[in-house]
Protein backbone atom coordinates (compact mmCIF):
# COMPACT_ATOMS: atom_id res chain seq x y z
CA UNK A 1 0.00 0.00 0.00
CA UNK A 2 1.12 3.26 -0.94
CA UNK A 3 1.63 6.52 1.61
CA UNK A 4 -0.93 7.95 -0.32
CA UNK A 5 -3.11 5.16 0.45
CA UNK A 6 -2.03 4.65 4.83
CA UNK A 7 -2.82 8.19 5.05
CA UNK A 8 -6.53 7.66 3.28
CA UNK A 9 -6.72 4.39 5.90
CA UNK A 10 -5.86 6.45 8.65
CA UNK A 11 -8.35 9.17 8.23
CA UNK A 12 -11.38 6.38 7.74
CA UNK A 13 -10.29 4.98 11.22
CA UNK A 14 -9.84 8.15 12.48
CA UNK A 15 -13.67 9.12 11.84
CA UNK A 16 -14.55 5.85 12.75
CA UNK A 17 -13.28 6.14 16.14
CA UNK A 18 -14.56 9.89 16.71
CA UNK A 19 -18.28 8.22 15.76
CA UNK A 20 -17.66 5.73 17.62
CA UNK A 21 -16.59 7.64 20.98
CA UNK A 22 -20.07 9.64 20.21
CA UNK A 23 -21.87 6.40 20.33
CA UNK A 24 -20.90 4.63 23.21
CA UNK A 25 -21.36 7.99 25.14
CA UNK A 26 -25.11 8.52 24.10
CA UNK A 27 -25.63 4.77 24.46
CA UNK A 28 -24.66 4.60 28.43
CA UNK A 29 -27.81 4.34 30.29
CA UNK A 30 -28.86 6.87 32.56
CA UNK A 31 -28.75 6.52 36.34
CA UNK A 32 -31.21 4.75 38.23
CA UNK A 33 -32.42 3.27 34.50
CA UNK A 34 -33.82 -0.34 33.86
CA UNK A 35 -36.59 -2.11 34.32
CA UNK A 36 -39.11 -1.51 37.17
CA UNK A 37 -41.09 -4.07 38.80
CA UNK A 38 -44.50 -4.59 38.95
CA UNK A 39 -47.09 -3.51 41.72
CA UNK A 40 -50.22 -6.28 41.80
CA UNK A 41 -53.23 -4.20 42.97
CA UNK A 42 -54.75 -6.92 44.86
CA UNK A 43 -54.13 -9.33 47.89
CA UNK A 44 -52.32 -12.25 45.95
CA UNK A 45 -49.44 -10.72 43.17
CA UNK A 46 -52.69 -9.59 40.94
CA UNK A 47 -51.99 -7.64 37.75
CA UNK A 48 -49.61 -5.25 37.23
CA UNK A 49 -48.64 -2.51 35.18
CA UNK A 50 -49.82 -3.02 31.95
CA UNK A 51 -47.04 -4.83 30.22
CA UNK A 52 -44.81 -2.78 27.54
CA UNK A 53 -45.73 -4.68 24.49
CA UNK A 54 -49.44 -3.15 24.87
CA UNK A 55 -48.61 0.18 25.64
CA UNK A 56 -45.67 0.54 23.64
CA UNK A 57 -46.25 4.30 22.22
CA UNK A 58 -45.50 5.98 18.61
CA UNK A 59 -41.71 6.11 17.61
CA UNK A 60 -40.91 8.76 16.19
CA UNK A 61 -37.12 8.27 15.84
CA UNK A 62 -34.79 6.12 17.81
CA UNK A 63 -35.80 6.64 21.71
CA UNK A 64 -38.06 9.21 21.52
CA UNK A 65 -41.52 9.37 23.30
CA UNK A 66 -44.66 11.32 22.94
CA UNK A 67 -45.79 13.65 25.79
CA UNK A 68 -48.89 11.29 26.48
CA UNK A 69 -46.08 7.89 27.25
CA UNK A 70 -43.96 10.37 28.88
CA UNK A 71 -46.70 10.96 31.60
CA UNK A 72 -48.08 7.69 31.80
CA UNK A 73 -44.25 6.49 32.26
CA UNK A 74 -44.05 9.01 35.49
CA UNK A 75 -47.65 8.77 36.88
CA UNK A 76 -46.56 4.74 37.03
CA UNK A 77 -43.53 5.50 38.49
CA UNK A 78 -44.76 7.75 41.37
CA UNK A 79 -47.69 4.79 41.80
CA UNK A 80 -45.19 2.15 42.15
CA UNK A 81 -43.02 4.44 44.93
CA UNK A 82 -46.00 4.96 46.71
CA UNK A 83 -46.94 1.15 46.65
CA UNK A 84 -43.08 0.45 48.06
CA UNK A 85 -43.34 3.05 50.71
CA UNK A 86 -40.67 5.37 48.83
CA UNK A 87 -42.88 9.03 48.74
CA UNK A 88 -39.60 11.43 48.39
CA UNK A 89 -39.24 9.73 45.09
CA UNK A 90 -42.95 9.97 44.67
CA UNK A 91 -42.65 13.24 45.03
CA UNK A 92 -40.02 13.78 42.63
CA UNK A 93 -42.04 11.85 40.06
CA UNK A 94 -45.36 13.61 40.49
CA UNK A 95 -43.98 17.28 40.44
CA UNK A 96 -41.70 15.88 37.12
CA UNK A 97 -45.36 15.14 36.05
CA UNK A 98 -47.23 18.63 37.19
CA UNK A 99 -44.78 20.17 35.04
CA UNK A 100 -45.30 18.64 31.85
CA UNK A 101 -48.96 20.12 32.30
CA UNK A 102 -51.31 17.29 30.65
CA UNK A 103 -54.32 15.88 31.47
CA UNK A 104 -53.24 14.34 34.56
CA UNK A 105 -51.66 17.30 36.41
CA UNK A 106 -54.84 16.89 38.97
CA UNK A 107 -54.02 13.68 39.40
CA UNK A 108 -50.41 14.18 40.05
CA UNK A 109 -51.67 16.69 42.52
CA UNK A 110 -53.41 14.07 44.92
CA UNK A 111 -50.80 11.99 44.75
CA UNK A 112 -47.80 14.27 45.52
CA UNK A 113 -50.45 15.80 48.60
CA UNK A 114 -50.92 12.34 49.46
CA UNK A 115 -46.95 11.79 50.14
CA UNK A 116 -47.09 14.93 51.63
CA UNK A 117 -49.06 13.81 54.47
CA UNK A 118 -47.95 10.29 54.70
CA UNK A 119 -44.04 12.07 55.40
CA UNK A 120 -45.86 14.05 57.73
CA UNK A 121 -45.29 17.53 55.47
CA UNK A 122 -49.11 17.94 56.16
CA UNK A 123 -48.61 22.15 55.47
CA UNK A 124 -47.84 21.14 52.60
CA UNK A 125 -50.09 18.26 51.94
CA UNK A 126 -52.71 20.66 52.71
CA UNK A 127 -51.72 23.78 50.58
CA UNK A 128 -51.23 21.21 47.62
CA UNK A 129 -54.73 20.15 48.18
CA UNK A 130 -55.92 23.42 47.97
CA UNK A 131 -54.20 24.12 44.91
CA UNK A 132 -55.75 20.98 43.02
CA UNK A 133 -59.40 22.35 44.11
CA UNK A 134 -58.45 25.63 42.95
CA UNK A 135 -57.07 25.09 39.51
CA UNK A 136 -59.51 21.78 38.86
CA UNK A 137 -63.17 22.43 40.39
CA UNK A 138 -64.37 19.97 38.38
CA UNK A 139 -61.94 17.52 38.79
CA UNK A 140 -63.03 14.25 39.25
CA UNK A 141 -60.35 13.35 41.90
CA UNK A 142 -62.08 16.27 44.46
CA UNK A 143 -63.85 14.41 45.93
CA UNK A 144 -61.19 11.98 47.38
CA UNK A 145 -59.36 15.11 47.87
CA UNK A 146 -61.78 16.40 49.81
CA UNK A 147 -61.70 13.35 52.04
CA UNK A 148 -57.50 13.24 52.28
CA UNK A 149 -57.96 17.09 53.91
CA UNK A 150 -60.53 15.41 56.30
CA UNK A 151 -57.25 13.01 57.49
CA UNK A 152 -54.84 15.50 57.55
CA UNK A 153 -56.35 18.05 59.41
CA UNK A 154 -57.35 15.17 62.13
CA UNK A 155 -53.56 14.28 62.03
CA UNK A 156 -53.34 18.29 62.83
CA UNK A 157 -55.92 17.75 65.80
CA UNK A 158 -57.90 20.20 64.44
CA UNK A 159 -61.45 19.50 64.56
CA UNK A 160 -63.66 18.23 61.36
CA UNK A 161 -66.85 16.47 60.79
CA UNK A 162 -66.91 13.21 62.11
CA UNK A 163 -65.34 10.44 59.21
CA UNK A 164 -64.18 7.11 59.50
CA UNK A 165 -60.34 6.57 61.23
CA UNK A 166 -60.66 2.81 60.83
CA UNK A 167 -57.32 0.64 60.08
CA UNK A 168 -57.18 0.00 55.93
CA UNK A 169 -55.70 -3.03 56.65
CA UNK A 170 -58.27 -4.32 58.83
CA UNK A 171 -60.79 -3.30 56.01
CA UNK A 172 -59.59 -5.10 53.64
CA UNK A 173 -59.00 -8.30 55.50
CA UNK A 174 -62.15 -8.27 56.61
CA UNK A 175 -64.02 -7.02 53.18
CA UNK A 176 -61.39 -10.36 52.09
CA UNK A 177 -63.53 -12.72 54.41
CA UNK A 178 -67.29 -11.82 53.77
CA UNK A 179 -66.30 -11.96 50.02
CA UNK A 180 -65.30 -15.75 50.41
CA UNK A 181 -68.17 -17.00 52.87
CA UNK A 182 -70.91 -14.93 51.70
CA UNK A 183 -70.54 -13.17 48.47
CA UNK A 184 -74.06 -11.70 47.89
CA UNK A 185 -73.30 -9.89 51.15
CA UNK A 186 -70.04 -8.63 50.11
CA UNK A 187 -71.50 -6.46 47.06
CA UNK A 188 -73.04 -4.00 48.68
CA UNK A 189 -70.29 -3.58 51.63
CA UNK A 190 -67.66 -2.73 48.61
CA UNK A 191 -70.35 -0.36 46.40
CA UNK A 192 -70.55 1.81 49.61
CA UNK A 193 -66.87 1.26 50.26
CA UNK A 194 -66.44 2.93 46.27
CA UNK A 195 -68.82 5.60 46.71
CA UNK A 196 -67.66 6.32 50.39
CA UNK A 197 -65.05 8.63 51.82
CA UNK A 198 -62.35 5.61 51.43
CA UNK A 199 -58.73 6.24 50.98
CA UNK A 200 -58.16 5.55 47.19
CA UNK A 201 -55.39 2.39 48.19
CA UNK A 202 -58.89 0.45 49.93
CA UNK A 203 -61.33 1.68 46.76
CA UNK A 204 -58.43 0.27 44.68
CA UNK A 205 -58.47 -3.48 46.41
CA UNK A 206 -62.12 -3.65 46.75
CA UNK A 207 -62.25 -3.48 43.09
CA UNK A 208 -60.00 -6.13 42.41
CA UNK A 209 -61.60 -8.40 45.45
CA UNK A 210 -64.79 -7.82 43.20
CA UNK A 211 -62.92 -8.53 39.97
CA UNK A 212 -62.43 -12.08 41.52
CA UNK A 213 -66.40 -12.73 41.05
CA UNK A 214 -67.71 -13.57 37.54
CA UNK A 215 -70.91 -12.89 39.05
CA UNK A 216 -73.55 -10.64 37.48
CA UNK A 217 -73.47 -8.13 39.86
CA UNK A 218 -70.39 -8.36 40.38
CA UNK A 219 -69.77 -7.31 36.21
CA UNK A 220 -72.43 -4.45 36.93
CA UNK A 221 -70.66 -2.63 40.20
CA UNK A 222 -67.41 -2.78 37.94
CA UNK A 223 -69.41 -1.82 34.47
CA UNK A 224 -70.14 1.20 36.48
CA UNK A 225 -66.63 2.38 37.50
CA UNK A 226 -65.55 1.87 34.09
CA UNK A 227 -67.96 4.16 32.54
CA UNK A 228 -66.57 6.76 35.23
CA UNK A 229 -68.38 6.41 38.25
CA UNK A 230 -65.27 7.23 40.42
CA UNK A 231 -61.76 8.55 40.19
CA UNK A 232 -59.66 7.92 36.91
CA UNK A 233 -57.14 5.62 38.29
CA UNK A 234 -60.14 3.58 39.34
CA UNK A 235 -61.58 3.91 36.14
CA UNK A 236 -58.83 2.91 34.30
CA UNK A 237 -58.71 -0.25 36.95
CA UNK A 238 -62.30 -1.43 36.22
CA UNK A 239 -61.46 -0.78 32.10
CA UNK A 240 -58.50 -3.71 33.01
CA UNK A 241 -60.55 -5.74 35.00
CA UNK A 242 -63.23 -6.23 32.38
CA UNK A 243 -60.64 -7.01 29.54
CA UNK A 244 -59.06 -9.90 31.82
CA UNK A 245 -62.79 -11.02 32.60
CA UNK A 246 -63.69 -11.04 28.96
CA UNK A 247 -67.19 -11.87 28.54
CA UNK A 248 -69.24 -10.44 25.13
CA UNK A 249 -71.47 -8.03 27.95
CA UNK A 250 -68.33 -6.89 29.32
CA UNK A 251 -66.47 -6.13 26.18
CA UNK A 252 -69.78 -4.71 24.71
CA UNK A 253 -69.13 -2.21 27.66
CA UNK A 254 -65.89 -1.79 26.90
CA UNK A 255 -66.96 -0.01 23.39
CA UNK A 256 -69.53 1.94 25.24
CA UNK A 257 -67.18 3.50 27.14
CA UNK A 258 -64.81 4.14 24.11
CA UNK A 259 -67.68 5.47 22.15
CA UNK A 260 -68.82 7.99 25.09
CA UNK A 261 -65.54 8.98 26.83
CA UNK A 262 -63.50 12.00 25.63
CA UNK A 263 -60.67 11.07 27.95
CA UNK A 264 -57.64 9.55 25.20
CA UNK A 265 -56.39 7.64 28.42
CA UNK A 266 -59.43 6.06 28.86
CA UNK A 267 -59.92 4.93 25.34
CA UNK A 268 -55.59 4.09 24.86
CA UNK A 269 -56.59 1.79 27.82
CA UNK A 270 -59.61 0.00 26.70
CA UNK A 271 -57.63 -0.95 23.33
CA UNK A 272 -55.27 -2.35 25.30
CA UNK A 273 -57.80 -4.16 27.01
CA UNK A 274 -59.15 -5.06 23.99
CA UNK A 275 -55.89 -7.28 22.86
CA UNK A 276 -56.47 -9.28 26.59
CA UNK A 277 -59.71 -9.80 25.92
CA UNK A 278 -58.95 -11.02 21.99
CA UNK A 279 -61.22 -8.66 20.35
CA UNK A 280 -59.62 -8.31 16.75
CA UNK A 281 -62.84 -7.11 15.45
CA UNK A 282 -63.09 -4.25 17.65
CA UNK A 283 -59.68 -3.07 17.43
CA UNK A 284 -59.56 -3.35 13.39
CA UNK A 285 -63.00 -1.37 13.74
CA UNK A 286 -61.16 1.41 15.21
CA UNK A 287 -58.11 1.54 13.59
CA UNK A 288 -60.20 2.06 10.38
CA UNK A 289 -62.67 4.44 11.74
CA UNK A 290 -60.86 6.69 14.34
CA UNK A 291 -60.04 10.14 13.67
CA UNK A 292 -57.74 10.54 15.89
CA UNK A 293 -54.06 9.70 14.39
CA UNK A 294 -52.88 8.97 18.42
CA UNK A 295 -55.49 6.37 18.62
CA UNK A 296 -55.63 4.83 15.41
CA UNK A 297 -51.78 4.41 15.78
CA UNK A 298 -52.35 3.00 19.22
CA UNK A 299 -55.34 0.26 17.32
CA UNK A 300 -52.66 -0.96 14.93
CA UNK A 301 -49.81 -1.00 17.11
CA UNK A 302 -52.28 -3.17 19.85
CA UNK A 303 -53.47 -5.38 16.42
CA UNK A 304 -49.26 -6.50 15.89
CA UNK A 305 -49.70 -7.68 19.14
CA UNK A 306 -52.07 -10.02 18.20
CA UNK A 307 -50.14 -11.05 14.97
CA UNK A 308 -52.98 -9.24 12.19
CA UNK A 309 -50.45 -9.05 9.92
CA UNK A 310 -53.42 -9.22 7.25
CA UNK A 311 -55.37 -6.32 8.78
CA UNK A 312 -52.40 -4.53 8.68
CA UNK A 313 -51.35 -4.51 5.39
CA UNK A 314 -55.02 -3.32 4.66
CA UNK A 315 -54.90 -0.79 6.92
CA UNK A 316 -51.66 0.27 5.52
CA UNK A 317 -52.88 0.33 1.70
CA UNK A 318 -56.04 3.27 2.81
CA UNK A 319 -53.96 5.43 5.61
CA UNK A 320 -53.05 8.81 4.39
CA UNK A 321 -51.00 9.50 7.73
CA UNK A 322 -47.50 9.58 8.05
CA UNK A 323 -47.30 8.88 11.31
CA UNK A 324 -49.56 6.15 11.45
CA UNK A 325 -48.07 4.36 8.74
CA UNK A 326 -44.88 4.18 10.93
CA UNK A 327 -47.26 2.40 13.49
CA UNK A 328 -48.30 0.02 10.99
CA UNK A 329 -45.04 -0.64 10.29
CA UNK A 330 -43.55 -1.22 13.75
CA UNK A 331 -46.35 -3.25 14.24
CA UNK A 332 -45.74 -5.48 11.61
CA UNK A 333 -42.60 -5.82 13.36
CA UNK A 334 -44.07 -6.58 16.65
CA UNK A 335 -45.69 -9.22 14.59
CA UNK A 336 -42.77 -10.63 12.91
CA UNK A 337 -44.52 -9.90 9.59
CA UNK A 338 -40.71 -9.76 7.73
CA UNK A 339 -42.27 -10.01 4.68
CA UNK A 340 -44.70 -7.39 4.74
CA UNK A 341 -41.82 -4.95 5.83
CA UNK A 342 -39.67 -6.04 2.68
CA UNK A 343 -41.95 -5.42 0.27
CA UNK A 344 -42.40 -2.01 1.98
CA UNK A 345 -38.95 -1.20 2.14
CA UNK A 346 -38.57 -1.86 -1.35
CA UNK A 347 -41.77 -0.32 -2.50
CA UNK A 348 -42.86 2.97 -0.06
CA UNK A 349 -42.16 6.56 -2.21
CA UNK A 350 -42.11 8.16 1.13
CA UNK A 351 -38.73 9.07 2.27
CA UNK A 352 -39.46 8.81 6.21
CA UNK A 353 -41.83 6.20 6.01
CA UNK A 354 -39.15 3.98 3.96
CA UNK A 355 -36.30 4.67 6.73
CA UNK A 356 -39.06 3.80 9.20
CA UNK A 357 -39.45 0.25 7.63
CA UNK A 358 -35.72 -0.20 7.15
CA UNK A 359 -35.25 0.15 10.49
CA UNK A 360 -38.11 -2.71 11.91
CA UNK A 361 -36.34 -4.57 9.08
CA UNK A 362 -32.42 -4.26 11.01
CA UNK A 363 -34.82 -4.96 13.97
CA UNK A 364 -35.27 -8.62 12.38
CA UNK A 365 -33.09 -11.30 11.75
CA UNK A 366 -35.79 -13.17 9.34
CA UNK A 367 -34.40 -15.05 6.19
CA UNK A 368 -34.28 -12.71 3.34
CA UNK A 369 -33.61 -9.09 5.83
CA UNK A 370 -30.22 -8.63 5.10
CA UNK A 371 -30.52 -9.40 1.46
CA UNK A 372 -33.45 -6.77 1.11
CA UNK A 373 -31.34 -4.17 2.97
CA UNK A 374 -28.21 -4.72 1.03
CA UNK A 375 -30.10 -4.53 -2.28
CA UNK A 376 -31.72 -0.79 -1.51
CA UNK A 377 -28.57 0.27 -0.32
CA UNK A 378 -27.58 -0.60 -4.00
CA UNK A 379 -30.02 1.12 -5.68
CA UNK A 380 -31.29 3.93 -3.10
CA UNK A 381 -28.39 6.76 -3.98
CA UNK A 382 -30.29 8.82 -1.22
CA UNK A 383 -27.68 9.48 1.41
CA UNK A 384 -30.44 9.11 4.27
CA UNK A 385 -31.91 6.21 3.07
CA UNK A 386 -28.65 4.52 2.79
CA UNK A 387 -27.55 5.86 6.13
CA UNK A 388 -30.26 4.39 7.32
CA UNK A 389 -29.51 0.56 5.89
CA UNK A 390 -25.90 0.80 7.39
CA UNK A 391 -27.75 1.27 10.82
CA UNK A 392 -30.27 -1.77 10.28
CA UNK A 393 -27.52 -3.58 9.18
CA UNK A 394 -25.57 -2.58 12.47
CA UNK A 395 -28.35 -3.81 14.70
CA UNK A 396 -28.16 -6.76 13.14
CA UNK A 397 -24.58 -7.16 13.65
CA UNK A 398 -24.50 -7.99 10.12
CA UNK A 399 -20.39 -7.29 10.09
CA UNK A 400 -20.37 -8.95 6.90
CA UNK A 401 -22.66 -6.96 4.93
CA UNK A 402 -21.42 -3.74 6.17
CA UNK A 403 -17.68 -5.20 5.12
CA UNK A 404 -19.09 -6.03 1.23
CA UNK A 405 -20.99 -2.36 1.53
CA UNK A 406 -17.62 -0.42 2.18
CA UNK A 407 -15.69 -2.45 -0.28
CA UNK A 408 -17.48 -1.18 -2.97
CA UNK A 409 -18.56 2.46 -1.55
CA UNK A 410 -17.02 4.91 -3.74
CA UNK A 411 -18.31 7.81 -1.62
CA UNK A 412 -15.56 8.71 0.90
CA UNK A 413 -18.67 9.71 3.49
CA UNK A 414 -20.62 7.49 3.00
CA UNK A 415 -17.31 4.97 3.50
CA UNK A 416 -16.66 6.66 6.70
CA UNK A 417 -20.15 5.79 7.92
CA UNK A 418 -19.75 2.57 7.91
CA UNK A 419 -16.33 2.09 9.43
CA UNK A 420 -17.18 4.02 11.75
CA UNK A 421 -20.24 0.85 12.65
CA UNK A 422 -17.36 -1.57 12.02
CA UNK A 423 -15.11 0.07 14.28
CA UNK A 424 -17.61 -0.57 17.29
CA UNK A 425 -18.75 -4.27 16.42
CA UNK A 426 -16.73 -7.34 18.03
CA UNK A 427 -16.83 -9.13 14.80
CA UNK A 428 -13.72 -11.10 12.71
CA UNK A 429 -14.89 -9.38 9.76
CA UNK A 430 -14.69 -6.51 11.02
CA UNK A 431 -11.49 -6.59 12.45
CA UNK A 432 -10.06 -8.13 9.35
CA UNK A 433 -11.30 -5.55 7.25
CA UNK A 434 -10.40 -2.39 9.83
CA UNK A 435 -6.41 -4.23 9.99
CA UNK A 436 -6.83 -3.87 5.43
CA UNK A 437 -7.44 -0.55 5.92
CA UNK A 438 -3.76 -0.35 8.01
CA UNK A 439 -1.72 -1.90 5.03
């Protein structure tokens, strides 16, 4: 090799290992990352937070998050801490939350007042209160707000009205034993216990000791907190509840509720409970009809789940939105529909919507993935769109794609881009091809 030719060599690896300094620092996780663990609601483990692959939101580049996930992420979060007994992080997570000013600020309210009190801040537990009836009269959480300032000014020894001081615990073990020996008497102990001044943690478990019942009654009390008859976070409880009971009267409830609430939570969390309780029909209904783009992404991204790959490809043929179409698409990767996403790659005119399927596709490791990238990267000579096959073909680890790509790359940038993936990737390959580029 000539001079000439070392100093080209040195300058690729020189970029290489600039890009790849860049990406190793923005991949290091942040602190206190990783996966949280689930909170049952009930007496036995129960269910959880809803798990990720239902209520995976849009993506509208690598790591992003719309506002609406971003809440729900923290709201769970300052749930979870309050579950474990951790309210300075509770705290932290609810005022995070009040900031971001959606449609759960009231909610975050209660629960940072909440905390408050329960780290004996009640001042402040009282003046946050005050604030949440102030900016939300008509908030549907005022009422257990009302009763919280009840308990905190008793823990003040001030004097209120009369309300009940009884031990949750107690409550609930013995709400626990009249379910089990005598269920018809149960029912109307937990409907007064929902409507009553109860702390929101017992309202919580006497809805899930009811969801035990597949009684008709039973369906009814719950049918009724799902169509709003108490706080949201119940509501959004009962909405679970009947998608894990299933039934045709309690999904036929379910689309009541979606048809009549103008809450997006409410309705993002009945499609979810749509996948649980297997309604395809339902969900495809939506995804065609909606008007929303946020919710008819979120009905084809819950349809992947169930594996419609042939819905989907219908759905994708008649949408008109961008954005949506990259739903479709990362469902269809959800789905493992690898051929669906090929003949998109090759096919979409859209620019965006092309890098969006190229990317599912590096996503995959399905026969025929690497092939397909490799071939647009051939006859694509859009420098985005070819960027963007070097990274599918990096998180594949596809070392020996990349290697054939930069052998023939005449384009000194474009060359650089991808030793600069090869630089990073514990592959022979690679290495072979990075100590060629020495000589």
């Amino acid at each position: 090799m000539t001079m000439r030719h070392t100093h080209s060599a040195s300058l690729f690896l020189a970029s290489a290992l600039t890009a790849a300094a860049a990406a190793q620092a923005v991949a290091q996780p942040a602190p206190g990352s990783g996966p949280r663990p689930g909170i049952g609601p009930g007496f036995g483990p129960g269910p959880g937070p809803m798990p990720m692959e239902l209520r995976v939101g849009p993506l509208h580049g690598p790591g992003s998050i719309d506002l609406d996930d971003r809440a729900d992420d923290l709201y769970d979060e300052g749930r979870e801490a309050i579950e474990e007994g951790r309210y300075d992080r509770a705290i932290d997570r609810f005022n995070r939350l009040i900031e971001l000013k959606t449609s759960r600020t009231d909610a975050a309210l209660y629960w940072k007042a909440y905390s408050l009190a329960k780290l004996g801040q009640r001042a402040d537990a009282l003046n946050t209160l005050a604030d949440l009836q102030k900016r939300f009269v008509d908030s549907r959480w005022s009422k257990d707000a009302k009763s919280l300032e009840v308990e905190v000014r008793q823990a003040s020894g001030q004097t209120v009205s009369p309300a009940s001081q009884d031990d949750d615990e107690l409550k609930l073990m013995a709400l626990r034993g009249i379910m089990q020996s005598d269920p018809e008497q149960a029912y109307p102990i937990i409907e007064k216990m929902l409507s009553g001044p109860n702390s929101p943690r017992v309202k919580d478990r006497a809805l899930f000791v009811l969801s035990q019942s597949r009684g008709a009654r039973a369906r009814d009390v719950i049918a009724g907190v799902a169509k709003g008859n108490a706080n949201p976070d119940l509501q959004l409880r009962a909405i679970r509840y009947l998608g894990i009971m299933n039934g045709a009267e309690n999904r036929q409830v379910l689309a009541d509720v979606y048809k009549s609430s103008p809450d997006p939570s409410v309705k993002r969390a009945i499609l979810r409970s749509f996948v649980v309780a297997r309604d395809r029909e339902r969900l495809l209904s939506i995804a065609r009809t909606e008007t929303s783009p946020e919710l008819r992404g979120e009905a084809v991204q819950q349809l992947g789940v169930m594996h419609a790959g042939a819905e989907l490809g219908e759905l994708y043929q008649t949408e008109s939105s961008a954005d949506v179409k990259k739903r479709i698409l990362q469902a269809m990767f959800v789905g493992g529909q690898s051929d669906k996403l090929i003949e998109l790659a090759r096919g979409e005119k859209d620019p965006e919507v092309r890098k969006a399927a190229i990317r599912n596709l590096g996503l995959m490791r399905s026969a025929g993935t690497a092939d397909t990238l490799t071939s647009i990267y051939g006859s694509d000579s859009s420098p985005d769109v070819r960027k963007a096959v070097v990274n599918a073909l990096f998180l594949q680890n596809n070392a020996k794609a990349l290697v054939g790509l930069a052998r023939a790359e005449k384009n000194a940038e474009m060359k650089k881009e991808i030793v600069s993936k090869l630089s990073i990737m514990k592959s022979t390959e690679a290495t072979d091809y990075l100590l060629e580029l020495l000589k």
